[in-house]
N, C-alpha and C. Protein backbone atom coordinates (compact mmCIF):
# COMPACT_ATOMS: atom_id res chain seq x y z
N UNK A 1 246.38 240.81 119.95
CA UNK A 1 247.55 240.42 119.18
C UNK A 1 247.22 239.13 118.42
N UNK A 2 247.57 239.15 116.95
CA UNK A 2 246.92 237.52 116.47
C UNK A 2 247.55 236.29 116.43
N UNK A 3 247.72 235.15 116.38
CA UNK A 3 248.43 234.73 116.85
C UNK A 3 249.28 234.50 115.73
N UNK A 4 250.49 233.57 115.99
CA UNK A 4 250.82 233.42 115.29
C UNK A 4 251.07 231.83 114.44
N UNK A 5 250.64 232.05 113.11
CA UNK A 5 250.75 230.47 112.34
C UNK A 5 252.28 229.81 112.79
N UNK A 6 252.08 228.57 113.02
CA UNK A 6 253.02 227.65 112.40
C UNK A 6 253.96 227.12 111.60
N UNK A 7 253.84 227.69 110.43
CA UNK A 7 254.36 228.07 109.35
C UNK A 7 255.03 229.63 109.67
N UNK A 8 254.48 230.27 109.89
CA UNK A 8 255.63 231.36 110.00
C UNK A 8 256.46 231.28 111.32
N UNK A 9 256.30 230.53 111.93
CA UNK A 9 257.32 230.37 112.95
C UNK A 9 258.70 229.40 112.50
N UNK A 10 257.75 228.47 111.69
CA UNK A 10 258.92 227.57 110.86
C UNK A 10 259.92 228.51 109.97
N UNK A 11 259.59 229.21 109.54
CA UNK A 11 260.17 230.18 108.47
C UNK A 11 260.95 230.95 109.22
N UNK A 12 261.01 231.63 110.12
CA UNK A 12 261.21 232.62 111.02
C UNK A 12 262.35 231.54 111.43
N UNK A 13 261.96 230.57 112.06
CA UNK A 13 263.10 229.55 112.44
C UNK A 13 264.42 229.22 110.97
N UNK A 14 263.59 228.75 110.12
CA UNK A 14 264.63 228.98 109.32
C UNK A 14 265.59 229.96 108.85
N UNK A 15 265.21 231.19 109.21
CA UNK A 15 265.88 232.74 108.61
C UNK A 15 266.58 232.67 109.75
N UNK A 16 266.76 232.54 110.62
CA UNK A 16 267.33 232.55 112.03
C UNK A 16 268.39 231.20 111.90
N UNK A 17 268.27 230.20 111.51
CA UNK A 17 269.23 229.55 111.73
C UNK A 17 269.72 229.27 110.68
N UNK A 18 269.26 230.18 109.30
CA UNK A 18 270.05 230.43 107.34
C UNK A 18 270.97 231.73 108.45
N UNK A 19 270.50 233.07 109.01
CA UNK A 19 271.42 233.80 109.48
C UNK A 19 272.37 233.42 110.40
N UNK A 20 272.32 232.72 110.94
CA UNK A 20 273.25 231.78 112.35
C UNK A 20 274.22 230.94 111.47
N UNK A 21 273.71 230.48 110.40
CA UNK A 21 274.48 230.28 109.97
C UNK A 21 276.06 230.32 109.07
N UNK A 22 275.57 231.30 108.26
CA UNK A 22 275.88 232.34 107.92
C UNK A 22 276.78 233.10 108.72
N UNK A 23 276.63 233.58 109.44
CA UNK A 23 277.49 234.22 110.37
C UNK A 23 278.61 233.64 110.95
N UNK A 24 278.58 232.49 111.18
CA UNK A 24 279.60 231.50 111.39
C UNK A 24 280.30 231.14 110.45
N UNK A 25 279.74 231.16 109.31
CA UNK A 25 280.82 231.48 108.15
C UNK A 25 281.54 232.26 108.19
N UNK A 26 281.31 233.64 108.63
CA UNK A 26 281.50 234.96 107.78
C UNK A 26 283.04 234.85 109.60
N UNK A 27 282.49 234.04 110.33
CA UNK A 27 283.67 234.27 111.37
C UNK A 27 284.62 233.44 111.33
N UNK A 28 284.56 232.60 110.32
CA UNK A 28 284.98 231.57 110.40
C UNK A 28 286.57 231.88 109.13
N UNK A 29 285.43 232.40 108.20
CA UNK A 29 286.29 233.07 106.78
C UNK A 29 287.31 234.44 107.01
N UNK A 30 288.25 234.54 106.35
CA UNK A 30 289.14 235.50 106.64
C UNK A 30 289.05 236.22 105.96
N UNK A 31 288.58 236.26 104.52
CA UNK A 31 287.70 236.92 103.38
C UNK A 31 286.61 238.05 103.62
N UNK A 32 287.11 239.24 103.50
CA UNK A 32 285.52 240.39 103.66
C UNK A 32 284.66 239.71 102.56
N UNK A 33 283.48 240.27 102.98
CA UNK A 33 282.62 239.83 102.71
C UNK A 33 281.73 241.25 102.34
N UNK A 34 281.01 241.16 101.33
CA UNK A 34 279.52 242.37 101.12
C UNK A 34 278.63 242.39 101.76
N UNK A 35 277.61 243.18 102.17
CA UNK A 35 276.17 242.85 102.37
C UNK A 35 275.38 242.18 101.14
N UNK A 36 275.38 242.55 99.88
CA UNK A 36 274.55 241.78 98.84
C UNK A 36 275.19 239.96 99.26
N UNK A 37 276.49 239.61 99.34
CA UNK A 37 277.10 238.54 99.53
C UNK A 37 276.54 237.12 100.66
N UNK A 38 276.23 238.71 101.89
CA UNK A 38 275.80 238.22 102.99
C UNK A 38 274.36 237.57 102.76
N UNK A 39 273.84 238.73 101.92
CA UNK A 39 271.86 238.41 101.94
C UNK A 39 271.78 236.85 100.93
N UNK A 40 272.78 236.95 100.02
CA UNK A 40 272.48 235.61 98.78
C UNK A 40 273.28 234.45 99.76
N UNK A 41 274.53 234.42 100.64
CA UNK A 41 274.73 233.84 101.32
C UNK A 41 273.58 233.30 102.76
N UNK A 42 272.80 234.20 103.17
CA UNK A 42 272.04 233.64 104.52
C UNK A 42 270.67 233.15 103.29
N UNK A 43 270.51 233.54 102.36
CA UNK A 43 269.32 233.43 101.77
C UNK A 43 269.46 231.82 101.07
N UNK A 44 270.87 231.38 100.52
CA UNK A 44 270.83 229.99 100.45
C UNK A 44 271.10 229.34 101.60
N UNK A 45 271.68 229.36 102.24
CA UNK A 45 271.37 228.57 104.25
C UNK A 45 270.10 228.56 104.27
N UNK A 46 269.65 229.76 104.12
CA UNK A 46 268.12 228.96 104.92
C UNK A 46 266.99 228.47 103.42
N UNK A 47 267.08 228.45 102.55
CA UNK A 47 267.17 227.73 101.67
C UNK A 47 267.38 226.06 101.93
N UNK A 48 268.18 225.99 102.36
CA UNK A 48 268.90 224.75 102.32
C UNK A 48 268.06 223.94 103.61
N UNK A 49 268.33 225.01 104.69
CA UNK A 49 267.46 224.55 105.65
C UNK A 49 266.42 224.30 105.56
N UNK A 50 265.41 225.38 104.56
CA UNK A 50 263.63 224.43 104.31
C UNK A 50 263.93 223.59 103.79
N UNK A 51 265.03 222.98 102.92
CA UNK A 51 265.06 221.67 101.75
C UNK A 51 264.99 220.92 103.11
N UNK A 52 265.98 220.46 103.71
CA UNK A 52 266.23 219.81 104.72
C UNK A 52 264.94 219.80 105.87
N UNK A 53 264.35 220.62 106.37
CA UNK A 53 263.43 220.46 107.14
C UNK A 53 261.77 219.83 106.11
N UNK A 54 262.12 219.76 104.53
CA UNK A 54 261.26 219.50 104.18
C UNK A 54 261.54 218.21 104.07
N UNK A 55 262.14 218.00 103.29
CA UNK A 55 262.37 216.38 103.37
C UNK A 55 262.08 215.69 104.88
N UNK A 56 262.72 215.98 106.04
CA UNK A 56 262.33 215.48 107.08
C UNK A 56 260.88 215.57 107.35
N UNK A 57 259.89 216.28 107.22
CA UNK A 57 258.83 216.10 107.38
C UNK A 57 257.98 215.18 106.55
N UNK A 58 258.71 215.07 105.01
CA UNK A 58 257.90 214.14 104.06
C UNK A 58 258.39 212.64 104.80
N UNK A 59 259.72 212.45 105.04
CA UNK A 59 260.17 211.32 105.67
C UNK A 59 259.18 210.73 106.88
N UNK A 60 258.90 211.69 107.91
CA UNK A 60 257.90 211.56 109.00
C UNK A 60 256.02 211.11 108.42
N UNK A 61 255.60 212.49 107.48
CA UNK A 61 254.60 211.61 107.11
C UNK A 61 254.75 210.19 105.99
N UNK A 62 255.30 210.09 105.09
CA UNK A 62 255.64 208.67 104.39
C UNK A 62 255.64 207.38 105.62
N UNK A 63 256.43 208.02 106.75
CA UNK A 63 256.28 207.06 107.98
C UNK A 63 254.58 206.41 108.62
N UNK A 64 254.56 207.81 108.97
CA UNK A 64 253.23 207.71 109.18
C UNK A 64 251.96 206.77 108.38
N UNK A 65 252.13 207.65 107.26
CA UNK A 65 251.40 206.61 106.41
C UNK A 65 251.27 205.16 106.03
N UNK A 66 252.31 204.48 106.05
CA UNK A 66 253.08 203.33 106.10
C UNK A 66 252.23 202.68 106.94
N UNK A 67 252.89 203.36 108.66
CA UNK A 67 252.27 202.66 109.55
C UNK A 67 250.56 202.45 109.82
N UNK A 68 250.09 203.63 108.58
CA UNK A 68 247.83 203.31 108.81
C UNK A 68 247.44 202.51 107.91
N UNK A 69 248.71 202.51 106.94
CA UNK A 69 249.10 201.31 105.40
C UNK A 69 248.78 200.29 106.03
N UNK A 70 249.85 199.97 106.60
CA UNK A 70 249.98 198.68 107.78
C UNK A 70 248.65 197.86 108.24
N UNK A 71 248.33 198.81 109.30
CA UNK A 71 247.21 198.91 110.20
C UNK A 71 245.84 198.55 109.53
N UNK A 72 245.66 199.42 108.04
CA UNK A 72 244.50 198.96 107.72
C UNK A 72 244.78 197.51 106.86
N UNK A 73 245.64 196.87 106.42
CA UNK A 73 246.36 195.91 105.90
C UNK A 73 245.92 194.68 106.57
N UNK A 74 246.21 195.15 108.14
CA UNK A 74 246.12 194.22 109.05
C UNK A 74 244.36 194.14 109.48
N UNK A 75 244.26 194.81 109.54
CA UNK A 75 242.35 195.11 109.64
C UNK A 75 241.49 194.16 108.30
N UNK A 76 241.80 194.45 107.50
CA UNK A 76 241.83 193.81 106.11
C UNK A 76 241.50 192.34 106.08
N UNK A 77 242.87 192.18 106.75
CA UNK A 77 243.09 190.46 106.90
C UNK A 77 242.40 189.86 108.02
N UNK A 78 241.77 190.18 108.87
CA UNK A 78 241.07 190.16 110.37
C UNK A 78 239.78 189.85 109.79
N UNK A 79 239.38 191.20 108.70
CA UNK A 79 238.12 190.77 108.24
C UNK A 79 237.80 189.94 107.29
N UNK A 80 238.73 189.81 105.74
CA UNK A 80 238.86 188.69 105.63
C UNK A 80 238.76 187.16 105.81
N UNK A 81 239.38 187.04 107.50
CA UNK A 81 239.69 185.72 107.98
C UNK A 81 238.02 185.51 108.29
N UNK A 82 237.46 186.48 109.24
CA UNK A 82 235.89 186.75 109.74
C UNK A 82 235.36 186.45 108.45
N UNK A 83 235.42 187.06 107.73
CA UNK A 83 234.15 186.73 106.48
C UNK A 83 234.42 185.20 105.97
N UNK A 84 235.58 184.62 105.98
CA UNK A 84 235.80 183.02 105.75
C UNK A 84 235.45 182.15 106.27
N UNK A 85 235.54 183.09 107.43
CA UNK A 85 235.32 181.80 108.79
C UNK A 85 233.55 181.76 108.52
N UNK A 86 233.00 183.04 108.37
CA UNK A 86 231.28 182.70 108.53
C UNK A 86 231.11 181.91 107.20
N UNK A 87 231.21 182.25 105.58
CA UNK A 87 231.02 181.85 104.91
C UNK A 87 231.29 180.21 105.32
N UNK A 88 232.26 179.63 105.69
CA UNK A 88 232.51 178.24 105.71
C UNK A 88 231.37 177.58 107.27
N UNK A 89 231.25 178.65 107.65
CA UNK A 89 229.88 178.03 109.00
C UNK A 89 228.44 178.28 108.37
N UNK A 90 228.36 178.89 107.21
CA UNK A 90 227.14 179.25 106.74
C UNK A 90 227.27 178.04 105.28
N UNK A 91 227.98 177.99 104.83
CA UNK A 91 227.87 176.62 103.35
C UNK A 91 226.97 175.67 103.61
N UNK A 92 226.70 175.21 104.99
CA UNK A 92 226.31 173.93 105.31
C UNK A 92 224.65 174.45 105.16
N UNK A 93 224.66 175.47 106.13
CA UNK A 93 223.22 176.03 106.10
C UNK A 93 222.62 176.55 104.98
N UNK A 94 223.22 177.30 104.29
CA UNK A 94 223.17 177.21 102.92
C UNK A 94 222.84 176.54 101.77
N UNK A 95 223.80 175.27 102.09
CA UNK A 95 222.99 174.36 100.91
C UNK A 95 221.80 173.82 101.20
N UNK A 96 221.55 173.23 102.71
CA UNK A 96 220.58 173.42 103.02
C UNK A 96 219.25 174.18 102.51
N UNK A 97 219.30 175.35 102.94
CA UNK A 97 217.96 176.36 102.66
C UNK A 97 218.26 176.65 101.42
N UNK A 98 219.44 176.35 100.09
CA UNK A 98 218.87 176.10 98.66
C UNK A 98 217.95 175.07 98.48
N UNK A 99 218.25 173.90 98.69
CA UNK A 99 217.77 172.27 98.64
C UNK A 99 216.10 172.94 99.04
N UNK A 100 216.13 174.01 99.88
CA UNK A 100 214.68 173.74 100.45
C UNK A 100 213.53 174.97 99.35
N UNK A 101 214.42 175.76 99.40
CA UNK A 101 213.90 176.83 98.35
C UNK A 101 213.91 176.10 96.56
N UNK A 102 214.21 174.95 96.37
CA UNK A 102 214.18 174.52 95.00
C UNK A 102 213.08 173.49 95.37
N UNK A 103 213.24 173.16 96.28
CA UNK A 103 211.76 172.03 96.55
C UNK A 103 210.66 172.97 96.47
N UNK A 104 210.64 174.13 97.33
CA UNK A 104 209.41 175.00 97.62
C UNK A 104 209.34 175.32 95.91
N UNK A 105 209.86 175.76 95.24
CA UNK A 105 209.88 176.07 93.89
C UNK A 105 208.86 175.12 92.53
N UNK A 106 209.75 173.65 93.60
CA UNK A 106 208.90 172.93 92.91
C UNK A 106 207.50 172.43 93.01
N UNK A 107 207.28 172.65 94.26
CA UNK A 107 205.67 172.02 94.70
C UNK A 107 204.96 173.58 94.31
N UNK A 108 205.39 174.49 94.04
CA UNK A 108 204.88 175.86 93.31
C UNK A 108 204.57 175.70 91.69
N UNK A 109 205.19 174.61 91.02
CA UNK A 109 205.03 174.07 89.71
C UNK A 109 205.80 175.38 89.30
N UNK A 110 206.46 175.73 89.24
CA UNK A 110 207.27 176.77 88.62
C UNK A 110 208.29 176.13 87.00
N UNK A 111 208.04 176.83 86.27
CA UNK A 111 208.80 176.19 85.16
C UNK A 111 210.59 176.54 85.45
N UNK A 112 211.45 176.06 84.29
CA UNK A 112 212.93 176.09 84.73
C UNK A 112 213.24 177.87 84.47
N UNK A 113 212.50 178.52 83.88
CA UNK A 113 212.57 180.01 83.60
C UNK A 113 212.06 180.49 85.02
N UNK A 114 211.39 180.18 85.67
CA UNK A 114 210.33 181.25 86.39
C UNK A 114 211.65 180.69 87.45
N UNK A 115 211.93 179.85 88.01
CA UNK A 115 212.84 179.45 88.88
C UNK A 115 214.11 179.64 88.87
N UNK A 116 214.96 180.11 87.45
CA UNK A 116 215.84 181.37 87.17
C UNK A 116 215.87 182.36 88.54
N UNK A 117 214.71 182.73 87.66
CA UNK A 117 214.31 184.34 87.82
C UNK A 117 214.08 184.43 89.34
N UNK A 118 213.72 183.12 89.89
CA UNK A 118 213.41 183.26 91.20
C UNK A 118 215.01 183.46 91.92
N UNK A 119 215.47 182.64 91.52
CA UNK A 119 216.85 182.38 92.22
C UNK A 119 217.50 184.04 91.97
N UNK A 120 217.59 184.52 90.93
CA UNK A 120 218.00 186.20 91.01
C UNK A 120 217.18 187.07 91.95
N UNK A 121 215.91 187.32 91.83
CA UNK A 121 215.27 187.87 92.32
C UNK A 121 215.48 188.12 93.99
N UNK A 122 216.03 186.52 94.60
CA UNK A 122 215.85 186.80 95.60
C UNK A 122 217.83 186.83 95.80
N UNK A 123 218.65 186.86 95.31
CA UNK A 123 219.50 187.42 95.49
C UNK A 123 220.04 188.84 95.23
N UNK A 124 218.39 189.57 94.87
CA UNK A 124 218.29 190.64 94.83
C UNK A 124 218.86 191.75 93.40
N UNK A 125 218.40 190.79 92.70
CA UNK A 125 218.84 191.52 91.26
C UNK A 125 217.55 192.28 90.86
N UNK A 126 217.71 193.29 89.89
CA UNK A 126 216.35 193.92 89.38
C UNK A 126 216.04 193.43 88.12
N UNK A 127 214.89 193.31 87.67
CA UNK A 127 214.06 193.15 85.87
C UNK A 127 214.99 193.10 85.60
N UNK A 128 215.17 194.38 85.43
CA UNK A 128 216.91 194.92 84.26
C UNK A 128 218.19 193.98 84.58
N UNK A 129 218.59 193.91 85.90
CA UNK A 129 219.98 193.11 85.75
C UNK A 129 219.47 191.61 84.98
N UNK A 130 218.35 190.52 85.40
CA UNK A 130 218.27 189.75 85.08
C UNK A 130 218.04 189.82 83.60
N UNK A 131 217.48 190.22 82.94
CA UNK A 131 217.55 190.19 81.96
C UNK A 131 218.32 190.41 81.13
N UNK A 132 219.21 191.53 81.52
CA UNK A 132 220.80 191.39 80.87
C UNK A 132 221.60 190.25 80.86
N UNK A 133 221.70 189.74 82.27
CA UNK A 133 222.35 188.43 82.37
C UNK A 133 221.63 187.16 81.62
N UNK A 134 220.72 187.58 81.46
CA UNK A 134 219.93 185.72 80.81
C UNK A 134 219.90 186.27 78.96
N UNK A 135 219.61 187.73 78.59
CA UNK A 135 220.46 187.96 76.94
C UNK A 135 218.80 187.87 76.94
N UNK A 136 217.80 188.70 77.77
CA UNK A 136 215.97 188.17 77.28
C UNK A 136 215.85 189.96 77.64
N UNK A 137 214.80 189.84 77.48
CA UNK A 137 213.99 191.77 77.09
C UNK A 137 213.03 191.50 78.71
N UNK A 138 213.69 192.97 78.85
CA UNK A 138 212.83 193.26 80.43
C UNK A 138 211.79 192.64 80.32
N UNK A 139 210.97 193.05 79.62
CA UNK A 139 209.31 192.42 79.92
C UNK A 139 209.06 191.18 79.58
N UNK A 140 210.03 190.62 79.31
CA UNK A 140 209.69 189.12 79.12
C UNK A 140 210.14 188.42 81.12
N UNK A 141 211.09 189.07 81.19
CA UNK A 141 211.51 188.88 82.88
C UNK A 141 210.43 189.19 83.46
N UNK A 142 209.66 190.38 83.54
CA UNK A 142 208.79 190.83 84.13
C UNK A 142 207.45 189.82 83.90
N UNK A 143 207.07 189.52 82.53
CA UNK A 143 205.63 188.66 82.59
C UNK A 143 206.33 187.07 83.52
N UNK A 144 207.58 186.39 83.20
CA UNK A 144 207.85 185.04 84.14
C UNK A 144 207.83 185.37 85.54
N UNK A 145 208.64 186.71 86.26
CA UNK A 145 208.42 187.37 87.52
C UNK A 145 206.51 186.98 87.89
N UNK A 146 205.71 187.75 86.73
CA UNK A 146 204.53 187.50 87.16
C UNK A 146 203.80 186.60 87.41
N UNK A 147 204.09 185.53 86.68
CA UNK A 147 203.77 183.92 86.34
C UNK A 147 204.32 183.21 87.41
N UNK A 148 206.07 183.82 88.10
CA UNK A 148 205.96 182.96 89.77
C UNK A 148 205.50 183.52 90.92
N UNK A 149 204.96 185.01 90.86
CA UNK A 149 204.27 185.34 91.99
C UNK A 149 202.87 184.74 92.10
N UNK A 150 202.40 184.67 90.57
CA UNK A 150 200.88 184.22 90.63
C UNK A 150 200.63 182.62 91.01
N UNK A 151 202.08 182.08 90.64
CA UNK A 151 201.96 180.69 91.58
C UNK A 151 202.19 180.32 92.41
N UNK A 152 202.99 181.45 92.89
CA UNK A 152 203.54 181.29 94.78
C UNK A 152 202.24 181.55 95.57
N UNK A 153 201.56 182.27 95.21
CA UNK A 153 200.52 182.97 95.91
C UNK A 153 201.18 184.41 96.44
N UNK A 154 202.18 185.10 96.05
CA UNK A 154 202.66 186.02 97.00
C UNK A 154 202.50 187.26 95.44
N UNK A 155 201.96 188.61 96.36
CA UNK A 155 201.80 189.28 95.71
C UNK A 155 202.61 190.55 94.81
N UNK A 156 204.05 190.25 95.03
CA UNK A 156 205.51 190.47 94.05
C UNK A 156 206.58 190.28 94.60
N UNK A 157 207.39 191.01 94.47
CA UNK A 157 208.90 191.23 94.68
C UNK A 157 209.19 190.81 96.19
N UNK A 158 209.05 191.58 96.74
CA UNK A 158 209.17 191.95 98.42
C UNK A 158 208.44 190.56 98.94
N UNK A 159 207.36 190.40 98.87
CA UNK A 159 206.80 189.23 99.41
C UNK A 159 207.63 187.98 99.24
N UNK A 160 207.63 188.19 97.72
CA UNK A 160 208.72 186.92 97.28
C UNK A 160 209.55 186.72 98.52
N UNK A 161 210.40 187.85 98.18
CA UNK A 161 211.60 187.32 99.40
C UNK A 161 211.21 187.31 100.52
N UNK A 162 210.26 188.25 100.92
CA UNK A 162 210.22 187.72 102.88
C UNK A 162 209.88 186.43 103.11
N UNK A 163 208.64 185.90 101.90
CA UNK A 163 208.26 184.01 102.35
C UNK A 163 209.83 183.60 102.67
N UNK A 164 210.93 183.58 102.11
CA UNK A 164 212.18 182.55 102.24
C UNK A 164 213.03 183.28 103.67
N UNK A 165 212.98 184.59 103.72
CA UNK A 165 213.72 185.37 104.56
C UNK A 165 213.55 185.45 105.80
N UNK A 166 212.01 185.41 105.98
CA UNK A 166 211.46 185.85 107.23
C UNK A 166 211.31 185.38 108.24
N UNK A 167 211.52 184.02 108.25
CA UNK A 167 211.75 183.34 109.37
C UNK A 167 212.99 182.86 109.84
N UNK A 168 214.26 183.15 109.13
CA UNK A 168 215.58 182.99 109.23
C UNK A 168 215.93 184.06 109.98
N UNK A 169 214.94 185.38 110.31
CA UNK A 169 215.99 186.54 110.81
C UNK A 169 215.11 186.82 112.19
N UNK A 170 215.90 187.33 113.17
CA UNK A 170 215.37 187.39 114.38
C UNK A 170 213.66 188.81 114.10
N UNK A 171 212.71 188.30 115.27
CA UNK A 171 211.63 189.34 114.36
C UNK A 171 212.11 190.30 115.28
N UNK A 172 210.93 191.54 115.49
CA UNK A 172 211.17 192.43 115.96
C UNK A 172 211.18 192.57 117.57
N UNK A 173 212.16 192.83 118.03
CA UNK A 173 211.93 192.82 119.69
C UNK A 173 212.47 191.49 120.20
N UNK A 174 212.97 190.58 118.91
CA UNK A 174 213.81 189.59 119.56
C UNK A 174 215.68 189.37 119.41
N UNK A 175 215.94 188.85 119.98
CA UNK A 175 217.26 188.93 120.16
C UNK A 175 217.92 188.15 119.66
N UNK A 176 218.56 188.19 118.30
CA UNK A 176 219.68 187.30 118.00
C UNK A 176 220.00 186.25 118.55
N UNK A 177 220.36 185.18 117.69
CA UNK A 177 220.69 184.02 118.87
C UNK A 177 222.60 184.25 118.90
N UNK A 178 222.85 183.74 119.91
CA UNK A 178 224.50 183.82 120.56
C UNK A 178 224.89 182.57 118.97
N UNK A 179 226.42 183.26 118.61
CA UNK A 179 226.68 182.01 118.05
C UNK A 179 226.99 180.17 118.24
């Protein structure tokens, strides 16, 4: 036997209580009544009844929703507060390890272009973004890119950044420090 949907039980419920209804009219009224009368009569009852059982369900989910509205609202602001709170414990360290990465820059003899490019590079921009942003032609980014690897001693991109990165992050097999 298959089972039966949800929806047709709702429906089924409604024809049942559009006819229940209905009928209580028809006992209620002193007026004969037709069968065509009866069918357009139980057929707006339960009519009326899906309006009504629909709205209540949009009412329930609108509720619902509201309340994951809410919820993620509140999640939001949690992380928010977290990302403020580190940013304002990290500024200090921060300016810090700029101050130290513009010194390293400088005992690299790097010109004020190549040290741009450094400062993007390692905030992880590509040829292309930097060069959009500075209004210069990829390959002109690309030959100063080349001109501070060849004075860093490091052999491109990736290297670039691990010299500044790599000793700031726990290595492999070690454990984070507690805050």
């Amino acid at each position: 036997m298959p089972a039966i949907s949800r929806y047709s039980l709702v429906m089924a419920a409604a024809v049942l209580i559009g006819v229940a209804l209905t009928t209580l009219d028809l006992l209620t009224d002193p007026n004969p009544v037709t069968p065509v009368e009866f069918v357009i009569d139980t057929m707006e009852k339960t009519l009326l009844v899906i309006g009504a059982g629909g709205v209540f369900v949009l009412i329930r989910r609108t509720q619902r929703q509201h309340r994951e509205q809410m919820a993620l609202i509140e999640a939001l602001g949690v992380a928010h507060a977290s990302g403020m709170d580190w940013r304002n414990r990290a500024q200090t360290y921060r300016a810090e390890l700029g101050a130290e990465i513009a010194q390293q820059f400088r005992s690299w003899g790097l010109t004020d272009a190549e040290q741009e490019i450094g400062w993007m590079l390692l905030k992880g921009l590509s040829h292309k973004e930097i060069a959009a942003l500075r209004g210069t032609a990829e390959s002109a980014v690309r030959q100063q890119a080349r001109g501070l690897y060849g004075k860093s001693g490091l052999p491109g991109k990736t290297a670039f950044s691990a010299y500044f990165l790599e000793d700031l992050l726990p290595g492999r097999g070690e454990q984070a420090p507690d805050p």
